[in-house]
Protein backbone atom coordinates (compact mmCIF):
# COMPACT_ATOMS: atom_id res chain seq x y z
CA UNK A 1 164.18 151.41 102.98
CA UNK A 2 165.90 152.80 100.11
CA UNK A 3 168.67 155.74 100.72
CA UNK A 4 167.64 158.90 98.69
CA UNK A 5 170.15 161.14 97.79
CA UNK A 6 171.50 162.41 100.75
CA UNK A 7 174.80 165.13 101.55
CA UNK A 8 177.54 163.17 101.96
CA UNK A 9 178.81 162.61 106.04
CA UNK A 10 181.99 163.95 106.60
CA UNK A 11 184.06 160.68 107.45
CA UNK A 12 185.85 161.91 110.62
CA UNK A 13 189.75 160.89 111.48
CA UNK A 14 191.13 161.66 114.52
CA UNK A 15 194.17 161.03 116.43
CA UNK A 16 193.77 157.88 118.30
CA UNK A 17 193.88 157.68 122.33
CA UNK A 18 196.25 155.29 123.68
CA UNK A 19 194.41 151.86 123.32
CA UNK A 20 193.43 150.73 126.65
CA UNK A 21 194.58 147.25 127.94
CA UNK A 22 191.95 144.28 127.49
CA UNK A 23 191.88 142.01 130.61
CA UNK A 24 193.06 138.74 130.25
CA UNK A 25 190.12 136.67 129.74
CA UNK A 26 189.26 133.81 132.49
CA UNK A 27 190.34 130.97 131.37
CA UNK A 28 188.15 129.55 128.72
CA UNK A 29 187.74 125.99 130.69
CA UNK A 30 186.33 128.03 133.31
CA UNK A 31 184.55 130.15 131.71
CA UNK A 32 182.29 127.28 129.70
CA UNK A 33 182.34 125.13 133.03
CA UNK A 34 180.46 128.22 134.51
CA UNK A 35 177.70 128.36 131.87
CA UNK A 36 174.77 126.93 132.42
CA UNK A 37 173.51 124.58 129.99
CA UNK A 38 170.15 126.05 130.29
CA UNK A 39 169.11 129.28 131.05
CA UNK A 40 166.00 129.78 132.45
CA UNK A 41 164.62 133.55 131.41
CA UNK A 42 161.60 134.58 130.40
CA UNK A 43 162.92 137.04 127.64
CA UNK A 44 165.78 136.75 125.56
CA UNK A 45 169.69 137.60 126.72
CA UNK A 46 172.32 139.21 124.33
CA UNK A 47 173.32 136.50 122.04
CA UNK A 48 177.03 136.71 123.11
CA UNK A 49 175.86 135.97 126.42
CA UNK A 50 175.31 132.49 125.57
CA UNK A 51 177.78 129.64 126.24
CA UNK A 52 177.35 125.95 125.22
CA UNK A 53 179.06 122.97 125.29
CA UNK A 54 179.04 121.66 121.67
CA UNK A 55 177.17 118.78 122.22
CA UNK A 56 174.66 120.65 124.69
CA UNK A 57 172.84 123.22 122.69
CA UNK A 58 169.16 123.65 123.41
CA UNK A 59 166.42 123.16 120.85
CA UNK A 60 166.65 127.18 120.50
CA UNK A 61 168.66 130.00 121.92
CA UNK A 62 165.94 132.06 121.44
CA UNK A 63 162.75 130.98 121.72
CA UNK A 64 161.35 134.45 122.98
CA UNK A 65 158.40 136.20 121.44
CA UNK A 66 159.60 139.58 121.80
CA UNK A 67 161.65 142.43 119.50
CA UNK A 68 162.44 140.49 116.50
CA UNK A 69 161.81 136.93 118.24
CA UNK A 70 161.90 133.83 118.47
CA UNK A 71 164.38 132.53 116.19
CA UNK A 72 162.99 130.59 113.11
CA UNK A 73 165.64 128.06 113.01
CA UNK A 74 167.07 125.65 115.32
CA UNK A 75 170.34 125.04 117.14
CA UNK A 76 170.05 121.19 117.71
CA UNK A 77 171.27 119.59 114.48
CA UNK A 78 171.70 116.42 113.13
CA UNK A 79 171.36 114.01 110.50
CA UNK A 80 167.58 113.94 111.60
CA UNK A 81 167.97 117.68 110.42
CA UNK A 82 170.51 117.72 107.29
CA UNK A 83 168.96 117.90 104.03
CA UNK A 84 167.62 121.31 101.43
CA UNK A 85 165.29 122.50 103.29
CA UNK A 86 167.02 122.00 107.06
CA UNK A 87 166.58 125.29 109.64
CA UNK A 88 170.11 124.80 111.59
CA UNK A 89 171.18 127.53 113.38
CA UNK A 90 174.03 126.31 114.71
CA UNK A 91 177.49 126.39 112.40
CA UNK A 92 181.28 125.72 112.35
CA UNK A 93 184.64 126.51 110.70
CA UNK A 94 187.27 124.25 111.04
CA UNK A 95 189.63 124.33 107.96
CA UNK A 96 189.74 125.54 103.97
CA UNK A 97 187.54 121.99 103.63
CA UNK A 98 185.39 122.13 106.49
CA UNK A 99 183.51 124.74 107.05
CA UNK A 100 179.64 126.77 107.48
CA UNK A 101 178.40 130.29 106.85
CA UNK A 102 175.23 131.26 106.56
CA UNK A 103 172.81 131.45 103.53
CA UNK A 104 169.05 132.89 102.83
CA UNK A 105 166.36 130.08 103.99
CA UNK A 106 164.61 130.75 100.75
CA UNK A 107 165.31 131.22 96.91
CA UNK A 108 166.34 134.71 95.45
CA UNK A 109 166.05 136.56 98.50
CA UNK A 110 168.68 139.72 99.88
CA UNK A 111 170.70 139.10 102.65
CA UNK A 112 168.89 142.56 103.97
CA UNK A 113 165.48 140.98 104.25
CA UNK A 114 166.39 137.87 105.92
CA UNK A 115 169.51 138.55 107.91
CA UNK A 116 167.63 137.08 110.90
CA UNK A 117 166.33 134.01 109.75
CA UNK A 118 169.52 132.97 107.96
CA UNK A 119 170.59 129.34 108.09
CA UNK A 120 173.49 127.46 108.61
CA UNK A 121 175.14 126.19 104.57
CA UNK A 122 177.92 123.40 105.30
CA UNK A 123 181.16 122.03 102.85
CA UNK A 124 180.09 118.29 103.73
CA UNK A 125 177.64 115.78 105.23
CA UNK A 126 177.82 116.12 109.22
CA UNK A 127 176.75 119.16 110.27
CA UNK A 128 173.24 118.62 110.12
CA UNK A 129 172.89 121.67 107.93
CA UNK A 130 172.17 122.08 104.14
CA UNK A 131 175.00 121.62 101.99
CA UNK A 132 176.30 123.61 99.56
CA UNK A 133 176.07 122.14 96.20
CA UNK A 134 179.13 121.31 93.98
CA UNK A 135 180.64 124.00 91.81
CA UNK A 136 179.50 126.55 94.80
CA UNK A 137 183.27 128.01 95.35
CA UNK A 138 185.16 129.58 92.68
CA UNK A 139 188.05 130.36 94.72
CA UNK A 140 189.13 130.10 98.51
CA UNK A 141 192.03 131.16 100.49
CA UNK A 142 191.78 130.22 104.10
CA UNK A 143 194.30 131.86 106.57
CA UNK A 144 195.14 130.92 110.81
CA UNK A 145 196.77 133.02 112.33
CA UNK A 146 197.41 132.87 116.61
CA UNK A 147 193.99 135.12 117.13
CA UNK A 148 191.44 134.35 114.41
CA UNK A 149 190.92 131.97 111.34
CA UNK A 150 189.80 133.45 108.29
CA UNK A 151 188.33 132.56 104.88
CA UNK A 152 187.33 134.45 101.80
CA UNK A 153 186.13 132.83 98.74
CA UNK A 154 184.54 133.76 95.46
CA UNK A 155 181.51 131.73 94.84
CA UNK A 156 177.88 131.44 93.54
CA UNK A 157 175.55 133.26 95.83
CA UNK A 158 172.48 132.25 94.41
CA UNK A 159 173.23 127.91 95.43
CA UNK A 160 172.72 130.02 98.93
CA UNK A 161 169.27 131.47 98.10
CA UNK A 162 170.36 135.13 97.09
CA UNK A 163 169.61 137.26 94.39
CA UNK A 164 172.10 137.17 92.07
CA UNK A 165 172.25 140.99 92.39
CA UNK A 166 172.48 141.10 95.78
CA UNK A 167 175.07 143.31 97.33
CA UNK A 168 174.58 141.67 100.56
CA UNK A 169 176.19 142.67 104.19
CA UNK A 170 176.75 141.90 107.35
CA UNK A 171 175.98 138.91 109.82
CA UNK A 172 177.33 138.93 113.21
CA UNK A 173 176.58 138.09 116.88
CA UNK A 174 175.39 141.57 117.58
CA UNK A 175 172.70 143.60 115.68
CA UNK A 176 171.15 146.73 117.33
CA UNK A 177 169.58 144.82 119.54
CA UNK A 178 172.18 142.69 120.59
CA UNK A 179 169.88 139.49 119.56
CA UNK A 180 172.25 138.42 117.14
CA UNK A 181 172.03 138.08 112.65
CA UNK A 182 170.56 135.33 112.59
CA UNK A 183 168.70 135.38 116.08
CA UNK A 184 170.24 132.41 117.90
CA UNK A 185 173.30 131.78 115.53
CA UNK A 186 175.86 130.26 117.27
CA UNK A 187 179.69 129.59 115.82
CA UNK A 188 181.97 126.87 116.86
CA UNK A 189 185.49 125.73 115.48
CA UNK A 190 188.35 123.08 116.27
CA UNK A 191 190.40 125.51 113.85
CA UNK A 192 191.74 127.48 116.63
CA UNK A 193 195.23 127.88 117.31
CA UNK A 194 194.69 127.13 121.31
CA UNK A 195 192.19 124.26 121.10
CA UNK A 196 193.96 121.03 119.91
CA UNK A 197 190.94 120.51 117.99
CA UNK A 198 188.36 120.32 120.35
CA UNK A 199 185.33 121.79 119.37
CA UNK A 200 184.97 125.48 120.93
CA UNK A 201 182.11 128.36 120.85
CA UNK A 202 183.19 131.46 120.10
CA UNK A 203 180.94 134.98 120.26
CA UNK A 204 183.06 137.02 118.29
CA UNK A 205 183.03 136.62 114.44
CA UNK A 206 182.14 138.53 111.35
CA UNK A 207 180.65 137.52 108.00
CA UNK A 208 180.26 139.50 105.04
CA UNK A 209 178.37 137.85 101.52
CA UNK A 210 177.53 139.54 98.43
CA UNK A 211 178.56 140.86 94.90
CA UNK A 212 179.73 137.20 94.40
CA UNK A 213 182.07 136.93 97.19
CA UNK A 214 182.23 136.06 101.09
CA UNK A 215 184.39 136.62 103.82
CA UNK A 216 184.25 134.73 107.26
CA UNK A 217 186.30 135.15 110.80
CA UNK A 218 185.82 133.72 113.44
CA UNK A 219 188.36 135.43 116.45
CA UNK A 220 189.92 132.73 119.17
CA UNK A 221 188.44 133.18 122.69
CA UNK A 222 191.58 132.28 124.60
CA UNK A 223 193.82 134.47 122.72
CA UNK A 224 194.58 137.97 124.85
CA UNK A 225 195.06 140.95 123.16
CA UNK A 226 194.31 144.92 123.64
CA UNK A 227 193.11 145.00 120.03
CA UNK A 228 189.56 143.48 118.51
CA UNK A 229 190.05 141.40 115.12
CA UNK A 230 186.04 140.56 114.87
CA UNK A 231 184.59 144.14 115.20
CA UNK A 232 181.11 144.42 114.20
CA UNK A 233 181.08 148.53 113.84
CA UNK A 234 182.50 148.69 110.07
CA UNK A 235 179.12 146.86 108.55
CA UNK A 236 179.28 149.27 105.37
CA UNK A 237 182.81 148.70 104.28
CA UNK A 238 182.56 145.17 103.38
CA UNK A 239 185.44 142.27 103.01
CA UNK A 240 188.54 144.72 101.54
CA UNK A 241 188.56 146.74 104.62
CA UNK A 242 187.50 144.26 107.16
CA UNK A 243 189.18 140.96 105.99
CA UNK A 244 191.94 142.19 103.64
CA UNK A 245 193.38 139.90 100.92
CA UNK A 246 193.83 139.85 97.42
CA UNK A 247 190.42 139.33 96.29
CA UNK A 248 191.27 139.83 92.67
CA UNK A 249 193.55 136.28 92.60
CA UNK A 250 191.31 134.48 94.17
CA UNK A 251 189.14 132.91 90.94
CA UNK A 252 190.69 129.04 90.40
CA UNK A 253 192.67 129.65 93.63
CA UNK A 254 192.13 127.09 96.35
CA UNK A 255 194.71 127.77 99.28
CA UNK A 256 195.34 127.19 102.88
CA UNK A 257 198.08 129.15 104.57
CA UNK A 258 199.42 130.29 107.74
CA UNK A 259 199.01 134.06 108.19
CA UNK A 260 200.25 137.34 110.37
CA UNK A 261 197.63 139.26 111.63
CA UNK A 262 195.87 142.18 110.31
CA UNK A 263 195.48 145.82 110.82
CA UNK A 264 192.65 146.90 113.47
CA UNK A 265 190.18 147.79 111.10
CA UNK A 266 189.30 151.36 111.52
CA UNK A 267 192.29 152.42 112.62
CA UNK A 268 195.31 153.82 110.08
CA UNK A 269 198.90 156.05 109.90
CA UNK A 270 199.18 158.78 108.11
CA UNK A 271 201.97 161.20 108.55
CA UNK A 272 203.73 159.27 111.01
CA UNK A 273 200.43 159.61 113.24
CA UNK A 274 197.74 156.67 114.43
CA UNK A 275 194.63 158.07 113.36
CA UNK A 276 191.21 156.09 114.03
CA UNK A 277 188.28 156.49 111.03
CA UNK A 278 184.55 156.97 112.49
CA UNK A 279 181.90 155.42 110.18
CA UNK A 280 179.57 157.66 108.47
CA UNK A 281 176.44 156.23 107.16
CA UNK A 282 176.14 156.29 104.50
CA UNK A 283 179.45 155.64 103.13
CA UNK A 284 179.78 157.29 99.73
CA UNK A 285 183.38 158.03 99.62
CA UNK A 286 185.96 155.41 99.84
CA UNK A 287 188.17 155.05 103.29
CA UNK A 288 190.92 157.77 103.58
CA UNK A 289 193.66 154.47 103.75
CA UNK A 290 194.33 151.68 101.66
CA UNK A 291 194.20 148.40 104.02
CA UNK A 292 197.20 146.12 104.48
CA UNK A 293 196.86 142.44 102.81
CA UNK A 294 198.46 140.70 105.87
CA UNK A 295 201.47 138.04 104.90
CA UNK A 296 201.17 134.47 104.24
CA UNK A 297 203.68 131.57 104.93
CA UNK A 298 202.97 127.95 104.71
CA UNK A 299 200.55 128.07 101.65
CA UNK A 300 198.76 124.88 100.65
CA UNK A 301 197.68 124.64 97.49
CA UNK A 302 194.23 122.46 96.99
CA UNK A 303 192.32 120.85 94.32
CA UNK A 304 188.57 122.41 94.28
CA UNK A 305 187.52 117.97 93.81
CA UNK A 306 190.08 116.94 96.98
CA UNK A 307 188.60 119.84 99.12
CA UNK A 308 185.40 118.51 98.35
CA UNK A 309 184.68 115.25 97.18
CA UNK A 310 181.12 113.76 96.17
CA UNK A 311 181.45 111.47 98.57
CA UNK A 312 181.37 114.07 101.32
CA UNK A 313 178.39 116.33 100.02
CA UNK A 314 175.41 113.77 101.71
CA UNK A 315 172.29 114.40 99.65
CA UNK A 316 174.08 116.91 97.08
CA UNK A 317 176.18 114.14 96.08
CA UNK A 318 173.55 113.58 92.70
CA UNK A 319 173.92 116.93 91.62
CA UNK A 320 175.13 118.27 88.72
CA UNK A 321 178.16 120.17 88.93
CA UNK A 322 177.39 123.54 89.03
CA UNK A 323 178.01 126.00 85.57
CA UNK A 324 176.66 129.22 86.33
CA UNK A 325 179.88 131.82 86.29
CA UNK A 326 180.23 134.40 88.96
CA UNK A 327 180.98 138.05 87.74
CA UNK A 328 183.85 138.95 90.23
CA UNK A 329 183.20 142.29 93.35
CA UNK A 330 185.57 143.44 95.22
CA UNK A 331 182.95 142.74 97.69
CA UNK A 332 179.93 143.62 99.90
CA UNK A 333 180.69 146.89 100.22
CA UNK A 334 177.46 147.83 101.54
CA UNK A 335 175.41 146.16 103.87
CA UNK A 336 171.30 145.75 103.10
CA UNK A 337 170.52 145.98 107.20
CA UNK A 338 172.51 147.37 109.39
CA UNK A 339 173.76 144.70 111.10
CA UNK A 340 175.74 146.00 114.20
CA UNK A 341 175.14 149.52 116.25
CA UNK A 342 178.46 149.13 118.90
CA UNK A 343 181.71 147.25 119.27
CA UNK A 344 181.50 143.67 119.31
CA UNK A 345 184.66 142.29 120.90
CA UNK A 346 191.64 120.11 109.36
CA UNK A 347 190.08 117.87 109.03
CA UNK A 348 186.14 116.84 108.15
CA UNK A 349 184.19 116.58 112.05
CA UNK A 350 181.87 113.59 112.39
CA UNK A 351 178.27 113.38 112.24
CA UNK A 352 177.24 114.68 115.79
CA UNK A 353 175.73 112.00 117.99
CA UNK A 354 173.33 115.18 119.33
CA UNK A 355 169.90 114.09 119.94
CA UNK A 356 167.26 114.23 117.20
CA UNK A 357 165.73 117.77 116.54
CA UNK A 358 162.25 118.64 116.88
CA UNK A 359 160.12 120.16 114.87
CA UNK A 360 160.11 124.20 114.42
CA UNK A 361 157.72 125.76 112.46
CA UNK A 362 159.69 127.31 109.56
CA UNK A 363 157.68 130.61 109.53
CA UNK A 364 159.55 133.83 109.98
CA UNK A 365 159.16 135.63 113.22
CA UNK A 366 156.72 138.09 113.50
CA UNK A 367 159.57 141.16 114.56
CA UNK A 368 160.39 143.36 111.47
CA UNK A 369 163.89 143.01 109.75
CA UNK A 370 165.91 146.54 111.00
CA UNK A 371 166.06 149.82 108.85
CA UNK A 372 166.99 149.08 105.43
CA UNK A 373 170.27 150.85 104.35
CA UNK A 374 171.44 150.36 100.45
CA UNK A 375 174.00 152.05 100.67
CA UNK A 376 177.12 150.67 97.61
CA UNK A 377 180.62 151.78 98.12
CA UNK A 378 181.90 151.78 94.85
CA UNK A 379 185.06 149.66 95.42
C-alpha cells in the first residue's frame, strides 16, 4: 500500500529511564540441551522460540497453515538442495568470506512483497543454498566485536532477485506476528566471539538490503549485557542508523577488522542528557542525532578473487563475472513491509552431512504479505 501524503509525526525524544538490568542468560549449553528437537504443536510458536542443534533442523519450522503460514522454503539443506533455484531457509555467517543473507526467491521482485518467502543466498558451495554469483559484492567490511558480528557491503541486488529500484527493508526474526521475515528463517554462526567455532543458533539478528547496499548482524547469545545490539523496532531507518559505518568508502573495499561496539540504536546525548528517539511512521525527517561509526583495530585487507575463489562458488563457478555497476545509497532507509512491531532482544564450513531434503512445493503461502509502507528517508 502506497503512503499518500500524510502530516508529518512528530518524532518524540525523551529523557531516558535508567536502563533496567538484563538477566544473565542460562547458559547457552543448557539452554540448547533443553530444546527439543521437535516440537510437537499444532499451530505455529514465535520464531525465536525455536532452538536447534545445527545438524538437527526439521524439514520446516513452520509448517502451519495459519496467519501467513506455512513457510515456502525449507530448513534442511544440503547438497541434495544447493543449486539456482534451491528454497533453504536455513543460513549462516561465519567470516568476511563465509557468509548468507537472504535474497527474493524470484527475479525482479521488492523485498516488500516477498519478505516472507525469502531464501537463504550463500558466498560458497556448502550451505546447501543458492550462491551468489561472481562480481555480486562491490565492497565489504566485516566487523566482530565481543557481542555481535557485523557485515555491510555494497553489491548488486538484482544477482539476488530484486528490482534494481528497490529500496528494500527489513528482515528479522520477529514481524508483527512474531512468525519471523522469512517464516522459519533460522541464523547460525561459528563467528562468535564465545563459540570456538562451533556452529551456534542465534534468534537475535537484523538485516537490512536495498538501494544497492546490505547490512547484516547477527548478536552473540552468550554475551550478557543490559543493552540490545539486534533491535528489530528501527525498521524505517535503514543501515546508517542501525549498523553504522562508513558506507561511502566501502566501493573496492574488502576488509575484515576487529571492532568496539556501537551506540544502542535509538538512544542519543544531547546537552549532556541521554535522550531515547520513538519511531514515527512514517519517517520523513531525518533522526535528531548523527550515529557514531564505532572504531576498528586489526583491519584485514582482502582481495574480492581470495575472498571468493571460483573454485568455491559450486554451480556458479561457469559464470561470467558479473559487469553491471551499482549506483551507491546510503542505504535502505525505508523498509517496503514493516517488518517488526516490538523489541526483539573464518574460515569456509563444510558441506553438511544433514540428511537429504524433501520436496516442498515452491508456491507462496496463501497468508498476505503485511501492510505495505514506502516510506524513503532521504539519507
Amino acid at each position: 500500500m502506497l503512503l499518500t501524503a500524510l502530516a508529518l509525526a512528530a518524532a518524540s525524544a525523551r529523557a531516558a529511564a535508567p536502563p533496567g538490568i538484563t538477566p544473565a542468560p542460562v547458559a547457552l549449553e543448557a539452554r540448547q540441551s533443553a530444546a527439543p528437537s521437535t516440537y510437537e504443536t499444532t499451530s505455529p510458536l514465535p520464531l525465536t522460540d525455536y532452538f536447534y542443534p545445527y545438524d538437527a533442523q526439521p524439514e520446516q519450522v513452520n509448517p502451519y497453515p495459519i496467519l501467513r503460514g506455512p513457510q515456502t522454503g525449507y530448513n534442511r539443506c544440503n547438497s541434495s538442495t544447493e543449486g539456482p533455484d534451491a528454497l533453504c531457509q536455513t543460513a549462516v555467517f561465519n567470516s568476511i568470506e563465509d557468509f548468507c543473507f537472504w535474497g527474493a526467491p524470484g527475479k525482479n521482485q521488492t523485498i516488500g512483497d516477498v519478505e516472507a518467502e525469502v531464501v537463504a543466498f550463500c558466498s560458497r558451495t556448502g550451505h546447501g543454498a543458492r550462491i551468489f554469483p561472481p562480481g555480486t559484492f562491490k565492497g565489504l567490511q566485516f566487523m566482530r566485536t565481543p557481542a555481535y558480528i557485523q557485515l555491510v557491503g555494497v553489491f548488486d541486488q538484482t544477482a539476488v532477485g530484486l528490482n534494481s529500484a528497490d529500496t528494500g527493508g527489513e528482515l528479522d526474526p520477529h514481524g508483527a506476528d512474531l512468525l519471523g521475515n522469512p517464516l522459519g528463517g533460522l541464523f547460525y554462526s561459528t563467528g562468535f566471539a564465545s563459540t570456538n567455532g562451533t556452529y551456534t543458533q542465534t534468534q537475535s539478528w537484523n538485516h537490512f538490503l536495498g538501494s544497492g547496499i546490505f547490512c547484516l548482524k547477527l548478536c552473540d547469545p552468550s554475551y550478557s549485557t543490559d543493552k540490545n545490539y539486534c533491535q528489530n523496532i528501527y525498521d524505517l531507518i535503514g543501515c546508517e542508523y542501525n549498523m553504522p559505518a562508513d558506507y561511502a568508502a566501502l566501493p573496492g573495499q574488502f576488509v575484515s577488522c576487529e571492532g568496539e561496539l556501537q551506540d544502542e540504536v535509538g538512544t542519543y546525548v544531547e546537552n549532556g542528557q541521554t535522550l531515547t528517539w520513538s519511531q514515527p511512521d512514517p519517517v520523513l525527517t531525518r533522526p535528531p542525532w548523527t550515529p557514531r561509526v564505532p572504531a576498528s583495530s586489526n583491519c584485514v585487507t582482502h582481495q574480492s578473487s581470495d575472498l571468493f575463489p571460483v573454485s568455491a562458488l559450486g554451480y556458479q563457478s561457469a559464470a561470467t563475472t558479473a559487469t553491471s555497476s551499482v549506483s551507491f545509497s546510503a542505504g535502505p532507509g525505508a523498509t517496503s513491509a514493516k517488518a517488526s512491531s516490538g523489541s526483539g532482544s573464518g574460515s569456509a564450513a563444510a558441506a553438511t552431512s544433514k540428511p537429504a531434503s524433501a520436496a516442498v512445493r515452491a508456491a507462496p503461502a496463501t497468508g498476505a504479505v503485511l501492510a505495505l509502507a514506502m516510506a524513503v528517508l532521504v539519507l
